[in-house]
N, C-alpha and C. Protein backbone atom coordinates (compact mmCIF):
# COMPACT_ATOMS: atom_id res chain seq x y z
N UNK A 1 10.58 0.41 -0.92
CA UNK A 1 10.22 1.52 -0.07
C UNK A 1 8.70 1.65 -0.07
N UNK A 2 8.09 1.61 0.88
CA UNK A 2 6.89 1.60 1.44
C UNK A 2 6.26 3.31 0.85
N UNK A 3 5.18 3.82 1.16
CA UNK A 3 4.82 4.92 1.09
C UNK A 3 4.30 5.51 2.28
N UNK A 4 4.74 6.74 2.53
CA UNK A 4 5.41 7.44 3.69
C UNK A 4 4.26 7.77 4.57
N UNK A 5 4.05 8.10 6.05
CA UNK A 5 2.78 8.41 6.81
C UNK A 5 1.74 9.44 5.57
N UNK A 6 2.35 11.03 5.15
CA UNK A 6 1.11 11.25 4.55
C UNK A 6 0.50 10.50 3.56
N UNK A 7 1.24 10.16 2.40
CA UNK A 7 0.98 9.39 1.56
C UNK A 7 0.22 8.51 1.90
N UNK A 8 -0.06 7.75 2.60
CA UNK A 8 -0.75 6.55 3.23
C UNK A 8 -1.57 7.30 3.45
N UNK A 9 -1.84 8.73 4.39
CA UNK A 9 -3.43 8.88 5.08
C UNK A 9 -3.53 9.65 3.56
N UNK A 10 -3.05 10.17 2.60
CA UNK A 10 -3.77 10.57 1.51
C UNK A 10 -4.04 9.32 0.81
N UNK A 11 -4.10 8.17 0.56
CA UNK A 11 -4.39 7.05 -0.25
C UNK A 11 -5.36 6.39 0.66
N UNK A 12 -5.83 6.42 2.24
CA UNK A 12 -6.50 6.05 2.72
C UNK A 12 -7.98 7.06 2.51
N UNK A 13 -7.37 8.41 2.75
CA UNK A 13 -8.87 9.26 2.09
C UNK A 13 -8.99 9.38 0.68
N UNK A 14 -8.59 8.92 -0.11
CA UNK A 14 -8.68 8.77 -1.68
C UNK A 14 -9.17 7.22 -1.46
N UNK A 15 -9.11 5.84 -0.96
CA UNK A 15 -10.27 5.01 -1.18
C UNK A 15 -11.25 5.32 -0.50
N UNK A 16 -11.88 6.01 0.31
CA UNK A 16 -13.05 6.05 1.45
C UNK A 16 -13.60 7.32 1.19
N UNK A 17 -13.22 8.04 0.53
CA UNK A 17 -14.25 9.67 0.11
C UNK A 17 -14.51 9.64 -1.34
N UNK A 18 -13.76 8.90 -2.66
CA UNK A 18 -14.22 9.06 -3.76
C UNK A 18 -14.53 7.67 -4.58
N UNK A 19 -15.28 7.00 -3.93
CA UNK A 19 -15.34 5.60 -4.16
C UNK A 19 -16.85 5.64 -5.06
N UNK A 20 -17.99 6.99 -5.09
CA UNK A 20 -18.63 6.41 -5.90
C UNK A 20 -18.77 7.45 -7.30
N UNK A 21 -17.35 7.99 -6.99
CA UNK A 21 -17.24 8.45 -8.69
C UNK A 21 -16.15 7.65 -9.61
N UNK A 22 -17.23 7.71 -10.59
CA UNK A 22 -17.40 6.88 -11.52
C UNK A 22 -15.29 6.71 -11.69
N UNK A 23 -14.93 7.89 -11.99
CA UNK A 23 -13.73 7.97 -12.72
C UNK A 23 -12.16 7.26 -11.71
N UNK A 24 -12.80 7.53 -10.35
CA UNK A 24 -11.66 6.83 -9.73
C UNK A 24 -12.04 5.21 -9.18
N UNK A 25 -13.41 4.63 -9.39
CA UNK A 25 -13.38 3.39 -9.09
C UNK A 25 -12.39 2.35 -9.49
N UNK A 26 -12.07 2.53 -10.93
CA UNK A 26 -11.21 1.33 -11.77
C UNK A 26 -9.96 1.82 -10.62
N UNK A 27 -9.22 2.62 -10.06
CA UNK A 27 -8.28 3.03 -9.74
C UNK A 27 -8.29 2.77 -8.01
N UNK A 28 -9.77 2.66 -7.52
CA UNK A 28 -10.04 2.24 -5.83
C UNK A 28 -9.13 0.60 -6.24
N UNK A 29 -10.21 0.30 -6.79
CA UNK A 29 -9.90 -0.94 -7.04
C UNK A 29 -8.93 -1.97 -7.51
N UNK A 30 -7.61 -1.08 -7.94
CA UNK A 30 -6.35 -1.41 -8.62
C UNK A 30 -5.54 -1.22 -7.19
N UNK A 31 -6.05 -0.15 -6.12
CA UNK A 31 -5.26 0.19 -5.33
C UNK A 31 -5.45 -1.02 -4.02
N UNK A 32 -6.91 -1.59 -4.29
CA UNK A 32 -7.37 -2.48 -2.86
C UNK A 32 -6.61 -3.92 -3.30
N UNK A 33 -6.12 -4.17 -4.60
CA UNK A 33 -5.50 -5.04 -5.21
C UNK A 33 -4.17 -5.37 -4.53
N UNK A 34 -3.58 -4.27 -4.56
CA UNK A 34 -2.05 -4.35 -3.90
C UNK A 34 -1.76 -4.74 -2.82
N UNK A 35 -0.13 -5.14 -2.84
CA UNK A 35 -0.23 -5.97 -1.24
C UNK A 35 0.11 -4.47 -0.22
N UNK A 36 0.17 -5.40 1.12
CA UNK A 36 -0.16 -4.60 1.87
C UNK A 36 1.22 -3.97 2.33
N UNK A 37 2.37 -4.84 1.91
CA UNK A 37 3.58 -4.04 2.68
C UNK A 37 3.61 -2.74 1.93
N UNK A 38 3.18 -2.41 0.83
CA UNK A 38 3.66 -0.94 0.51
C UNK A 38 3.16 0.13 1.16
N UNK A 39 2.34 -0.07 2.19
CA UNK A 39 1.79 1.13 3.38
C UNK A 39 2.71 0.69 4.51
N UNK A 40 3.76 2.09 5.09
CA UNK A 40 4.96 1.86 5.89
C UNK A 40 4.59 2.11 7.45
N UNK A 41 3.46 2.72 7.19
CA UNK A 41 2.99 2.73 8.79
C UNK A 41 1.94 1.69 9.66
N UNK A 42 2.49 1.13 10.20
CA UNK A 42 1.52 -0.13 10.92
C UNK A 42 0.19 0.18 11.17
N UNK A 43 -0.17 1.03 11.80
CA UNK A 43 -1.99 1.70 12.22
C UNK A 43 -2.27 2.60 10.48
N UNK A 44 -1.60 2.66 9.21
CA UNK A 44 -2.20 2.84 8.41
C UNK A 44 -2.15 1.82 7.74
N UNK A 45 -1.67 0.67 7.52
CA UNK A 45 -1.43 -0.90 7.28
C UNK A 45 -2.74 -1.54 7.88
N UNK A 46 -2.84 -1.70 8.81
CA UNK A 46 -4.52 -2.16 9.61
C UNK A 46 -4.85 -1.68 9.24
N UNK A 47 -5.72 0.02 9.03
CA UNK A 47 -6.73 0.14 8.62
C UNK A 47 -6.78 -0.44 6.39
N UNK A 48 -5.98 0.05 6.10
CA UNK A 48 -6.11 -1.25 4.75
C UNK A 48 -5.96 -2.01 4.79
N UNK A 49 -5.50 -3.18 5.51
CA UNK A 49 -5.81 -4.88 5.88
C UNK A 49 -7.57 -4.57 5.46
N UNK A 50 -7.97 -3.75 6.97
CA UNK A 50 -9.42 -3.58 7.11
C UNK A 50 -10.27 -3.71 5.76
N UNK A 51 -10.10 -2.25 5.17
CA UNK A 51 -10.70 -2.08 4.20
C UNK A 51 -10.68 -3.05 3.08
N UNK A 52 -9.26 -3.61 2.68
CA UNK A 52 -9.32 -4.58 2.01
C UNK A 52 -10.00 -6.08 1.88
N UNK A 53 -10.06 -6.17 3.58
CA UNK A 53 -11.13 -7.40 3.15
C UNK A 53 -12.37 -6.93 3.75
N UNK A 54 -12.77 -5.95 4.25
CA UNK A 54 -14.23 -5.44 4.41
C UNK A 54 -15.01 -5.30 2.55
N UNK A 55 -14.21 -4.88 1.85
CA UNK A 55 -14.71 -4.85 0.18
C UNK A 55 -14.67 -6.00 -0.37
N UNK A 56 -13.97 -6.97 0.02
CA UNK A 56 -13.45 -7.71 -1.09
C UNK A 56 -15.00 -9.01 -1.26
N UNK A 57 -15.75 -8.87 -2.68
CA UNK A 57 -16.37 -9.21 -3.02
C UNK A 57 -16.62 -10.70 -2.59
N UNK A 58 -17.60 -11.70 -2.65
CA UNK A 58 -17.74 -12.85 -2.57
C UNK A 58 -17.31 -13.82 -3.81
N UNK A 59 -16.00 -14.66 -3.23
CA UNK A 59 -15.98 -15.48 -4.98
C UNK A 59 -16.25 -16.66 -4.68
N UNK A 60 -17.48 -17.13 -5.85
CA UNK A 60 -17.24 -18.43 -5.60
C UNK A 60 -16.67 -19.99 -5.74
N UNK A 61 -15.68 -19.13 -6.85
CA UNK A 61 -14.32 -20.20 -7.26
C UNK A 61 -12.92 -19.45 -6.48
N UNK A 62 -12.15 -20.01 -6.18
CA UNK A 62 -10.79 -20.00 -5.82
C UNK A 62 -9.94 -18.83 -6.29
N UNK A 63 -9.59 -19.60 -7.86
CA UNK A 63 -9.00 -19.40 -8.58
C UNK A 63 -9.15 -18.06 -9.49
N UNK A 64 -10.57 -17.30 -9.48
CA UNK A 64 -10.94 -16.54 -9.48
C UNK A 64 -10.19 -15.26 -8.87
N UNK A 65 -9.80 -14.21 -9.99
CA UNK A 65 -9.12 -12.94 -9.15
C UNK A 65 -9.95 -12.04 -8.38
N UNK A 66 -9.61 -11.77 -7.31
CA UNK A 66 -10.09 -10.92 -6.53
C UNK A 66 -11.27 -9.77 -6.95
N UNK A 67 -12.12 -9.34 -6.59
CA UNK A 67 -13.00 -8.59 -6.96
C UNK A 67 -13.68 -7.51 -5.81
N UNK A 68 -13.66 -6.25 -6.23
CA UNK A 68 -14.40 -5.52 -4.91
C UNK A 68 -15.64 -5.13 -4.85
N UNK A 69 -16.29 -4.32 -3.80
CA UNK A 69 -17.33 -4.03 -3.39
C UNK A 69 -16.81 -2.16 -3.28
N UNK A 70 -17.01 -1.41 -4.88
CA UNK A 70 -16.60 -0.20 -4.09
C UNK A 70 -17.79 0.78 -5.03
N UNK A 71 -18.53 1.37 -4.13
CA UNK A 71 -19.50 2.29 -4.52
C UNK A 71 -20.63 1.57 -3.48
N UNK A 72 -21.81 2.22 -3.33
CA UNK A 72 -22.97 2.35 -2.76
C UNK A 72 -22.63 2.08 -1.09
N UNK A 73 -23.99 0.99 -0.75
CA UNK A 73 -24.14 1.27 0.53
C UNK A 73 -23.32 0.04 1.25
N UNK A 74 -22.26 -0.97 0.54
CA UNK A 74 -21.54 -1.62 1.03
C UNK A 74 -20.13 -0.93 1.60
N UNK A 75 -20.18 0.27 0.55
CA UNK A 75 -18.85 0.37 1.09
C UNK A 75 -19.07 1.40 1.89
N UNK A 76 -19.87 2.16 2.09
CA UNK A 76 -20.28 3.32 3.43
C UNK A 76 -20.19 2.45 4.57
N UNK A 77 -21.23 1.60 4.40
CA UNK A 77 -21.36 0.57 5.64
C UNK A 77 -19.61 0.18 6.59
N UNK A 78 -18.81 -0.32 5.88
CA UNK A 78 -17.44 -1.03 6.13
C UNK A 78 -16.75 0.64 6.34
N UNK A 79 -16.62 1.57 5.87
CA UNK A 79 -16.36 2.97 6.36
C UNK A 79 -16.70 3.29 7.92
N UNK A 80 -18.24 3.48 7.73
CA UNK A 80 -18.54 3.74 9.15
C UNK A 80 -18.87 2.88 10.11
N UNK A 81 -18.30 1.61 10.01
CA UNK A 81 -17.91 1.05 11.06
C UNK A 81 -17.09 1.07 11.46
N UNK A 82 -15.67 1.50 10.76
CA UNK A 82 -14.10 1.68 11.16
C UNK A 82 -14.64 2.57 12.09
N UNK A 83 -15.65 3.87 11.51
CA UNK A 83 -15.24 5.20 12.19
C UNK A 83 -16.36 5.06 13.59
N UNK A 84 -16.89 4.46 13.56
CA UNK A 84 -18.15 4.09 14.79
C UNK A 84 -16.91 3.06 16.13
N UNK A 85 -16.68 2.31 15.71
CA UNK A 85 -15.69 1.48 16.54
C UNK A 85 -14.53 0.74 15.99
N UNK A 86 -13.51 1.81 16.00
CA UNK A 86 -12.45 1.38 15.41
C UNK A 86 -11.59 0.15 16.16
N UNK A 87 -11.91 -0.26 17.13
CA UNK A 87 -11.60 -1.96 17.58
C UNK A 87 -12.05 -2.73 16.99
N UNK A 88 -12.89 -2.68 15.80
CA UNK A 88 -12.99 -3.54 14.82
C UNK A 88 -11.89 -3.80 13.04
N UNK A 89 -10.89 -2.66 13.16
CA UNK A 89 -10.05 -2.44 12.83
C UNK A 89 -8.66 -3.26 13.15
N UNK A 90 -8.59 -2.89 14.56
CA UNK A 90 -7.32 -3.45 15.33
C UNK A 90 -7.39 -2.56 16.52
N UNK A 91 -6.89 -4.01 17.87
CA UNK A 91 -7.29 -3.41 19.24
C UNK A 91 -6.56 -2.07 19.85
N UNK A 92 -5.30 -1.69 18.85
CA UNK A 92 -4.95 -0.17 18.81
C UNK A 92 -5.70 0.71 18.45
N UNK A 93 -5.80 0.57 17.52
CA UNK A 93 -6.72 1.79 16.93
C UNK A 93 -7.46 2.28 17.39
N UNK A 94 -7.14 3.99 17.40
CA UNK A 94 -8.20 4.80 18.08
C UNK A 94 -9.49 5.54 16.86
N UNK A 95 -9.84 6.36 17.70
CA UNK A 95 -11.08 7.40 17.05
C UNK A 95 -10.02 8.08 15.74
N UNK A 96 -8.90 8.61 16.68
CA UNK A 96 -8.12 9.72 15.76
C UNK A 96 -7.42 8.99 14.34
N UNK A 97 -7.00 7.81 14.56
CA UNK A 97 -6.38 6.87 14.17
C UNK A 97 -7.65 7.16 12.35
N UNK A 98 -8.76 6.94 12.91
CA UNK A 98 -9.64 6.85 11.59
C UNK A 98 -10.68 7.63 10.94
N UNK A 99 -10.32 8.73 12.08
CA UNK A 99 -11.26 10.34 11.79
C UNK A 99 -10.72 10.61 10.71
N UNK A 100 -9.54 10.36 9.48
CA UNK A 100 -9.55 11.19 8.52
C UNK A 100 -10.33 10.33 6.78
N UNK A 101 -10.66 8.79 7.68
CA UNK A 101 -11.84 7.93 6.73
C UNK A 101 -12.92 8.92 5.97
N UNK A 102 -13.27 8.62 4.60
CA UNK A 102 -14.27 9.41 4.05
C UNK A 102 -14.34 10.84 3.84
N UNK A 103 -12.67 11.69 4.47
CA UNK A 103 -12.26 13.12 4.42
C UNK A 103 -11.92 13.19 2.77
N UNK A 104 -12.11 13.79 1.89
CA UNK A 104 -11.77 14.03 0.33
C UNK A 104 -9.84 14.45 0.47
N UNK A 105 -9.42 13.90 0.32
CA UNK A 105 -7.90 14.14 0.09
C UNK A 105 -7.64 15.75 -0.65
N UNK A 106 -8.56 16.29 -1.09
CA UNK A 106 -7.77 17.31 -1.79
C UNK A 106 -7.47 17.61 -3.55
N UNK A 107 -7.68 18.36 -3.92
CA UNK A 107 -7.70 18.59 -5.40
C UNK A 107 -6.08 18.49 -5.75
N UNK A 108 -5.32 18.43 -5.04
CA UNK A 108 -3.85 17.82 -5.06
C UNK A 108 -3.40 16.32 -5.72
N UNK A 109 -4.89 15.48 -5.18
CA UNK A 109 -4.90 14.12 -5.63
C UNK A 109 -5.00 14.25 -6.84
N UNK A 110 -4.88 13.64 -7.99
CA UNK A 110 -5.70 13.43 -8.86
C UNK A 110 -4.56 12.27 -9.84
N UNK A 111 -4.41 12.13 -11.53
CA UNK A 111 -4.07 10.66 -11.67
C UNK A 111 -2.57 10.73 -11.84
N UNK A 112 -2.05 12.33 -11.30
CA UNK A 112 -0.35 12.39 -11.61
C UNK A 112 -0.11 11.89 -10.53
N UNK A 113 -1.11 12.14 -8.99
CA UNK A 113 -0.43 11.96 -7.71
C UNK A 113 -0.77 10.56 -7.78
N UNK A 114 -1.75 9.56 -8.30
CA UNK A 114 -1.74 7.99 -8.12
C UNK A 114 -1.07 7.40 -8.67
N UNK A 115 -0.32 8.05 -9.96
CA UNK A 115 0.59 7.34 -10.43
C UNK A 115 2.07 7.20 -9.55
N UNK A 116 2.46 8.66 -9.36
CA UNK A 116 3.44 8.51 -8.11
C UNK A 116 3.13 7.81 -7.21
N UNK A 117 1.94 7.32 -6.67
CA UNK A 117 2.01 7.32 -5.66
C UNK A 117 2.27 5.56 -6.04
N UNK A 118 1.84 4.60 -6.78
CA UNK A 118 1.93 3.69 -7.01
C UNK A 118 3.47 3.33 -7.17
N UNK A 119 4.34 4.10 -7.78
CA UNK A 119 5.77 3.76 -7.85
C UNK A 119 6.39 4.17 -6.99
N UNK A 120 5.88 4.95 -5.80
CA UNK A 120 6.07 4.69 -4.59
C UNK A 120 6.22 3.54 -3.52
N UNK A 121 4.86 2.64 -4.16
CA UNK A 121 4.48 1.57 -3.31
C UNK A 121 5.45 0.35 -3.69
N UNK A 122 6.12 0.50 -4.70
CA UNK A 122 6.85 -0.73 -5.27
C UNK A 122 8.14 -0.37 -5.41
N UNK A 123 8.77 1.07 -5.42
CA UNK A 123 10.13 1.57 -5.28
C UNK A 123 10.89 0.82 -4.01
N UNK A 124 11.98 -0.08 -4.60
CA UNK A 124 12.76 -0.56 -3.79
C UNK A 124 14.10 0.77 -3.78
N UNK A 125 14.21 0.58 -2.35
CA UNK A 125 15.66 1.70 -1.93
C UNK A 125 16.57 1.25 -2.64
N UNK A 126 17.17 2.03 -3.09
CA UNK A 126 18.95 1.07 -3.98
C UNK A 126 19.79 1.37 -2.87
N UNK A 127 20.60 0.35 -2.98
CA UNK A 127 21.69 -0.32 -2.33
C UNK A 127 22.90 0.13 -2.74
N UNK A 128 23.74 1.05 -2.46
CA UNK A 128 25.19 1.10 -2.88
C UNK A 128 25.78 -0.23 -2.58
N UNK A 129 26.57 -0.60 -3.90
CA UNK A 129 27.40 -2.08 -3.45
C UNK A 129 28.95 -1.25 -3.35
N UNK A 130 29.69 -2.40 -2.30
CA UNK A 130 30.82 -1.95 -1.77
C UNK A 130 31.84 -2.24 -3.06
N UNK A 131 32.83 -1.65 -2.80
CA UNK A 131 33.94 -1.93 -4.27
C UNK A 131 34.17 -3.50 -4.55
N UNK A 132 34.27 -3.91 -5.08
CA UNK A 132 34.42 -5.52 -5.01
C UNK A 132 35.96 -6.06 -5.08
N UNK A 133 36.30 -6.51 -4.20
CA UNK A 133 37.82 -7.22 -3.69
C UNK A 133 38.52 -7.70 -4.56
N UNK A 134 37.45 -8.46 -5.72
CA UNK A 134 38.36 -9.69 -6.41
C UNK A 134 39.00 -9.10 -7.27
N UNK A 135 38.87 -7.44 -7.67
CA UNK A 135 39.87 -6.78 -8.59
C UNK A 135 41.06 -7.38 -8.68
N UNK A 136 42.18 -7.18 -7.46
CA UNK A 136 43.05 -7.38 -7.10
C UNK A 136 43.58 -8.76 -6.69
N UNK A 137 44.56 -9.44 -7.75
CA UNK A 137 44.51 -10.51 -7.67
C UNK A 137 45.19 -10.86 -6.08
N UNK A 138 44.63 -11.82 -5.68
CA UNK A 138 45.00 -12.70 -4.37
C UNK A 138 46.40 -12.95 -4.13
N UNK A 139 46.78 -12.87 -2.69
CA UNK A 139 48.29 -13.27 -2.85
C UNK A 139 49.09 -14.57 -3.55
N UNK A 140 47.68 -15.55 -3.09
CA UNK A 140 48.25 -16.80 -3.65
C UNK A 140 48.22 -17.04 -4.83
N UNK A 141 47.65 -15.96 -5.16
CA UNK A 141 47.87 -16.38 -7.28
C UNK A 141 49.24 -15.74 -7.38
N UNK A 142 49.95 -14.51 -6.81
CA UNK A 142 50.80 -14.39 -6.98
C UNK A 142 52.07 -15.76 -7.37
N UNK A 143 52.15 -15.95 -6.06
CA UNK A 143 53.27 -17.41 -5.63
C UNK A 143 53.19 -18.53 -6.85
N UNK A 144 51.31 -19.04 -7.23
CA UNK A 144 51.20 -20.20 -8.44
C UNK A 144 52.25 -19.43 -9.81
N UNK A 145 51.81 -18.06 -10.11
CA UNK A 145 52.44 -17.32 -11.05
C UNK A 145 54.20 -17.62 -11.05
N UNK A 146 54.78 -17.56 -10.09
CA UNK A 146 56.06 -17.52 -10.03
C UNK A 146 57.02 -18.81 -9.65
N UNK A 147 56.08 -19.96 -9.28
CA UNK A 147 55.83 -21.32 -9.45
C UNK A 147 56.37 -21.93 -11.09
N UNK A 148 55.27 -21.58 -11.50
CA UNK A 148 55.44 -21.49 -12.89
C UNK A 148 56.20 -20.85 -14.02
């Protein structure tokens, strides 16, 4: 299970408004890590495609894990360009689409709501399984039974 429209625009203004305090960087950066299906809405999916590789540091080995660009004037820069011309985003995307970039999410956020919000992003729906058939033995085992 993906994480739901608000959730997404609150995890989109929690990387883009508190990126140069100190205490939520390790946590920008755990979040720009993740893949992308766990954001369930497509125009909030693009704009983190976006962001994700607008940060993502220069490596110059391969094999090397990923690394970001989050604090100063790199990551303002990749911000307000979403919000300057968001067709650099994706050719949907509007103004409104990314007016809530760099908005502070709210004193609501903080590390109870990222933790939810992370086992959000990886919560698979459970599946009721149907009763299972083979309880009941088969007719034709009956007949071998009485065969015998």
């Amino acid at each position: 299970m993906a994480l739901d429209t608000e959730s997404g625009k609150r995890m989109l203004q929690l990387v883009t408004s508190r990126y140069n305090n100190r205490e939520w960087r390790n946590k920008i950066e755990k979040t720009l890590s993740l893949s992308p299906s766990g954001v369930g809405d497509e125009v909030q999916r693009a704009i983190f495609l976006y962001l994700k590789h607008g940060l993502k540091a220069y490596k110059s080995r391969r094999a090397d894990p990923d690394s970001w660009i989050v604090g100063g004037y790199a990551t303002t820069e990749v911000i307000e360009r979403a919000k300057f011309d968001p067709t650099v985003v994706g050719a949907t995307i509007t103004k409104e689409d990314v007016a809530s970039l760099g908005v502070d999410p709210g004193p609501e956020v903080d590390q109870a709501w990222w933790e939810e919000m992370l086992v959000a992003w990886f919560e698979e729906p459970e599946t009721e399984e149907p009763p299972a058939e083979s309880e009941q033995p088969a007719p034709d085992d009956d007949r071998k039974k009485a065969q015998a």
